[in-house]
N, C-alpha and C. Protein backbone atom coordinates (compact mmCIF):
# COMPACT_ATOMS: atom_id res chain seq x y z
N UNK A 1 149.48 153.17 0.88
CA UNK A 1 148.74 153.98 -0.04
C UNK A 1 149.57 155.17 -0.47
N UNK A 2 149.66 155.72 -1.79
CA UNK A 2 150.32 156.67 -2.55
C UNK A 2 149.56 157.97 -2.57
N UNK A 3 149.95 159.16 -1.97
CA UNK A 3 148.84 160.18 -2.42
C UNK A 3 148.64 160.37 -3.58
N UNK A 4 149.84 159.83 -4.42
CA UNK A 4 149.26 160.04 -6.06
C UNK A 4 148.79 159.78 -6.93
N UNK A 5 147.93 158.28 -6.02
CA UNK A 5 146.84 157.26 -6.43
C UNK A 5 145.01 157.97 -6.29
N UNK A 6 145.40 158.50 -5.23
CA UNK A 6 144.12 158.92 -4.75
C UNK A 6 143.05 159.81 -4.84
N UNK A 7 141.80 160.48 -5.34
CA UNK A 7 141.36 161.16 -5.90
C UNK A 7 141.25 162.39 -4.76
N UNK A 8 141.18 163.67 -5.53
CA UNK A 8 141.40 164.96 -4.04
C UNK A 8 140.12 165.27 -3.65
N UNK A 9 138.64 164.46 -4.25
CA UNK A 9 137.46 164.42 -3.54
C UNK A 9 137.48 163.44 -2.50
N UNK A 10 138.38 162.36 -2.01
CA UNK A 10 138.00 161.31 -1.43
C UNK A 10 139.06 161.54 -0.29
N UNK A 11 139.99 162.61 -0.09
CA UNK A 11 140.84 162.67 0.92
C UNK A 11 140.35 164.75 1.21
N UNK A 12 140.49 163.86 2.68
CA UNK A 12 140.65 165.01 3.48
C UNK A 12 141.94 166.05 4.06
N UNK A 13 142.38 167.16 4.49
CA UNK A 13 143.36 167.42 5.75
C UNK A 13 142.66 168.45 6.87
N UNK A 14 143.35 167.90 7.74
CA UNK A 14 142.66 168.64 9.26
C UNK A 14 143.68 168.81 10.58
N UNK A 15 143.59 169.09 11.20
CA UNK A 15 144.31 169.16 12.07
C UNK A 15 143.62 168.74 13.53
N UNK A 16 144.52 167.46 14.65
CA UNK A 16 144.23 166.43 14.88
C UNK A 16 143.19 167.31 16.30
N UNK A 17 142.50 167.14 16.99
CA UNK A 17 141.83 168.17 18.10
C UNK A 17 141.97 167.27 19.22
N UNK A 18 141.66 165.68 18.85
CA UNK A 18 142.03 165.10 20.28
C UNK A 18 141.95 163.57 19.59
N UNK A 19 143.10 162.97 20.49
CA UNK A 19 143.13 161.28 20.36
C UNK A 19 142.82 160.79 21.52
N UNK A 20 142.03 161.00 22.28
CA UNK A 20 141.58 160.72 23.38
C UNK A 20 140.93 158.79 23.49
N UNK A 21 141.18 158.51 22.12
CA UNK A 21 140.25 157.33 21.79
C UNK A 21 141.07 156.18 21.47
N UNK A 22 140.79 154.79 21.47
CA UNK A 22 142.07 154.14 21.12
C UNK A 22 141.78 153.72 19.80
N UNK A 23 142.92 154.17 18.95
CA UNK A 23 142.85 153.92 17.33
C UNK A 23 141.88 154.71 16.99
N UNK A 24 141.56 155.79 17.30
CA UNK A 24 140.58 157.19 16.67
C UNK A 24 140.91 158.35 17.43
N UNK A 25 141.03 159.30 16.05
CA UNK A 25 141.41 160.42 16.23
C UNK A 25 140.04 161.55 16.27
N UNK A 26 140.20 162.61 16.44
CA UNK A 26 139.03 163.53 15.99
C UNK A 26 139.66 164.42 15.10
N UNK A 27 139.79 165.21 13.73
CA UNK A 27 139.94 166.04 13.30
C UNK A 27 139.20 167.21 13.06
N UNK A 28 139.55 168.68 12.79
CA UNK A 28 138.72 169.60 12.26
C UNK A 28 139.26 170.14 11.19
N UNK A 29 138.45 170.13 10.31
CA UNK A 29 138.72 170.95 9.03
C UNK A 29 137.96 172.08 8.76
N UNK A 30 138.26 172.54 8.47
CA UNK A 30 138.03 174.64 8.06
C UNK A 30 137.87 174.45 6.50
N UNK A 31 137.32 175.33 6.15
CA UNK A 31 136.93 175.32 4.98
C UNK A 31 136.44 177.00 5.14
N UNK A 32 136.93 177.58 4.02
CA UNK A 32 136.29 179.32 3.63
C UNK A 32 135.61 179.12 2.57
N UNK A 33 134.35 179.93 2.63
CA UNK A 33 134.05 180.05 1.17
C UNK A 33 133.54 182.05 0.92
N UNK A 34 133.68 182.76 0.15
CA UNK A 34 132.91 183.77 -0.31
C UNK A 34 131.53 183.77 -0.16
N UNK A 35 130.59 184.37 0.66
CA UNK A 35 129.36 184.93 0.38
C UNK A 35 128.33 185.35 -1.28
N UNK A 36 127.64 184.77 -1.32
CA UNK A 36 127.69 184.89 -3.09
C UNK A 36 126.81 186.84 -3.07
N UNK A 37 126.50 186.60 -2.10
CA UNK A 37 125.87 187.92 -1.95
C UNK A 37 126.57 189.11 -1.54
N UNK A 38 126.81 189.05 0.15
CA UNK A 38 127.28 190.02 0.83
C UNK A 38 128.79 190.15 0.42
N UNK A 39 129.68 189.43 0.08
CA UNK A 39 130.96 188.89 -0.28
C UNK A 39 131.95 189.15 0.89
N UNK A 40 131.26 188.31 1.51
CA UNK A 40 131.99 187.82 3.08
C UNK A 40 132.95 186.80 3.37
N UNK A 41 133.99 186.57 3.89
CA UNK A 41 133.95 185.58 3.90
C UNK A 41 133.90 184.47 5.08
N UNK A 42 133.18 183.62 4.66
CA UNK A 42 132.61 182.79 5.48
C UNK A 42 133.31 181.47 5.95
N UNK A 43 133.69 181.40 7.22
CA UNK A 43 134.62 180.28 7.80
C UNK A 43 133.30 178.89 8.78
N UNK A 44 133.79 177.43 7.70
CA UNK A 44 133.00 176.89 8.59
C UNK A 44 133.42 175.58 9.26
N UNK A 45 133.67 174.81 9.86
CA UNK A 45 134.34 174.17 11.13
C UNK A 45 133.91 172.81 10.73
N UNK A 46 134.07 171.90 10.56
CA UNK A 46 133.47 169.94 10.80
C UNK A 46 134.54 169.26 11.11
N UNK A 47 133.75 168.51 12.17
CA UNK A 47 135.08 167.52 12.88
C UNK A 47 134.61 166.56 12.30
N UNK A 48 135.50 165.37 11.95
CA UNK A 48 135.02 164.30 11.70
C UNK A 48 136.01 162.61 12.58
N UNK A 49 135.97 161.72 12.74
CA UNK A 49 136.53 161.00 13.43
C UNK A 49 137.28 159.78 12.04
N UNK A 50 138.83 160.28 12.11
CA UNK A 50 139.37 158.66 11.32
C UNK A 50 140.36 157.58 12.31
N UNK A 51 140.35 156.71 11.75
CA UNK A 51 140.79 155.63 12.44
C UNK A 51 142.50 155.53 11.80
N UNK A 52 142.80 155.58 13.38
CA UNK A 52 144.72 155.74 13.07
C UNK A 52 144.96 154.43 13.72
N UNK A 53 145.50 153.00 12.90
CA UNK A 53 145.71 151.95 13.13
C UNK A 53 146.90 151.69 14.76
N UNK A 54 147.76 152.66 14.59
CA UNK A 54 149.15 152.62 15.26
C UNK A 54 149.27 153.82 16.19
N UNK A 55 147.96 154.38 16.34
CA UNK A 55 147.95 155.74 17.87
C UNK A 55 149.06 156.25 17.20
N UNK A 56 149.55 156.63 15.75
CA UNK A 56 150.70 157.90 15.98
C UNK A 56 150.10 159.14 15.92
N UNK A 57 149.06 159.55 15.92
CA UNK A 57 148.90 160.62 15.68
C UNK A 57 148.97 161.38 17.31
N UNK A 58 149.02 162.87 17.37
CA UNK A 58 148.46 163.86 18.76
C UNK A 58 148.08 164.87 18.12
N UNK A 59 147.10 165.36 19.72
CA UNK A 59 146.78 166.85 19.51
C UNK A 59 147.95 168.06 18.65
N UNK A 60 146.99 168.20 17.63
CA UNK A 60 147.61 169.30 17.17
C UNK A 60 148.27 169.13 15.54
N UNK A 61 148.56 167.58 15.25
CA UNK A 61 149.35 167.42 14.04
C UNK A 61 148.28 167.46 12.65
N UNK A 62 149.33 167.79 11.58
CA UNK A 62 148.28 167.66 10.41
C UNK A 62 148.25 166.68 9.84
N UNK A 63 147.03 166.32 9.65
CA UNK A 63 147.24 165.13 9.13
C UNK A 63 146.10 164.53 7.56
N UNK A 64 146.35 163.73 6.77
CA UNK A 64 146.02 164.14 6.04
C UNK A 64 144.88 162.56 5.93
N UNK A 65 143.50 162.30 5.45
CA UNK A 65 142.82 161.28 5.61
C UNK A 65 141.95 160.94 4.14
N UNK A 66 141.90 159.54 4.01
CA UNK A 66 141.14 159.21 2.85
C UNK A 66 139.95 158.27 3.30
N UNK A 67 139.14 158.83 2.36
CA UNK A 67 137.72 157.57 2.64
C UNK A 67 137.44 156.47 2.77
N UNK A 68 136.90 155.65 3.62
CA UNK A 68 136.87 154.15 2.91
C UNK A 68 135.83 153.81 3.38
N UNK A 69 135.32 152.44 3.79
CA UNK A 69 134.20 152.04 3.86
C UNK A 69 133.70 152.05 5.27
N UNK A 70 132.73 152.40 5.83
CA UNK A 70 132.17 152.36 6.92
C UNK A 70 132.92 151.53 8.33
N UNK A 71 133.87 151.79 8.93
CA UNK A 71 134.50 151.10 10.11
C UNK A 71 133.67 151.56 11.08
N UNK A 72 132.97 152.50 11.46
CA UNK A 72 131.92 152.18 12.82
C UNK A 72 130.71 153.40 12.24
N UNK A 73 129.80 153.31 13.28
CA UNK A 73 129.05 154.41 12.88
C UNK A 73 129.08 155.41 12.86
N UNK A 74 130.13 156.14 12.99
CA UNK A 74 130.88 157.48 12.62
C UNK A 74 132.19 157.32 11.95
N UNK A 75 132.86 156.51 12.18
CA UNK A 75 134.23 156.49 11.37
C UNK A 75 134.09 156.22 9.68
N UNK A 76 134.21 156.69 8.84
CA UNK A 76 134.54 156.34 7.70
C UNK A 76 135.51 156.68 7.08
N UNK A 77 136.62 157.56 7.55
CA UNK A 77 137.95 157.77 6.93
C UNK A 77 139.38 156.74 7.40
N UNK A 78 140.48 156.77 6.76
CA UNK A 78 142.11 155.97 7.44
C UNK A 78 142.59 157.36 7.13
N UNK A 79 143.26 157.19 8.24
CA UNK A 79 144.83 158.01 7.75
C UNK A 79 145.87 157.94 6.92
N UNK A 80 146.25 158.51 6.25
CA UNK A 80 147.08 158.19 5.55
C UNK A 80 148.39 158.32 5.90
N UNK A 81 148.79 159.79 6.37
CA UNK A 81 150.44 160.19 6.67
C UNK A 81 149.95 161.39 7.63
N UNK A 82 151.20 161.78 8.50
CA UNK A 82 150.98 162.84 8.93
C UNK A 82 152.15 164.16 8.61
N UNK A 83 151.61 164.66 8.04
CA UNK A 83 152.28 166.09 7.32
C UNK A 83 153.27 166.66 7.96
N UNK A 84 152.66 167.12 9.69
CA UNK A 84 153.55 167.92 10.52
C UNK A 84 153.09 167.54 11.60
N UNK A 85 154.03 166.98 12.38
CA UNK A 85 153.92 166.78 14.10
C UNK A 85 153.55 168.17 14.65
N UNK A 86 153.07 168.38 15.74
CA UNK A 86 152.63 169.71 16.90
C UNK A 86 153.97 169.57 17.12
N UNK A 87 154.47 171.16 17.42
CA UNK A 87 155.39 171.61 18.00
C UNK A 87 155.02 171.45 19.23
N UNK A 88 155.78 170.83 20.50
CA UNK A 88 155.69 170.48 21.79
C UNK A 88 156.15 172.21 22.89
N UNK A 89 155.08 172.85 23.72
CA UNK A 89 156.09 173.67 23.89
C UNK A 89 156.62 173.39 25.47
């Protein structure tokens, strides 16, 4: 898959929190938005679970995920690539 095929509503990036799973990852993505009122700004957190065919992913890397069709009852994203490996320390 090409990222330059793909629409930027249907892909995600997150950074990986745990592969504790075989062929599933957990990610979290952050998202800010402005307060329309107080003009705060507001940080909010969702993990979601995609399916990494080949376990390359670990704790910590970014990685970047697109939608597809229902693979279990929580999984609905693939991976696509991973951006940046975790620095090991």
């Amino acid at each position: 898959m090409e990222l330059k095929n793909l629409k930027k509503s249907l892909t995600i990036q997150g950074v990986v929190v745990s592969d504790a799973m075989d062929k599933t990852v957990v990610i979290e993505i952050v998202t800010r938005k402005v307060h329309p009122r107080f003009k705060k700004i507001m940080t909010k957190t969702s993990r979601v679970k995609i399916h990494d065919e080949k376990n390359e992913c670990q704790v910590g890397d970014k990685v970047i995920a697109v939608e597809t069709r229902p693979l279990s009852k929580q999984k609905h994203h693939k991976l696509v690539k991973v951006v940046e490996k975790a620095k090991l320390v």
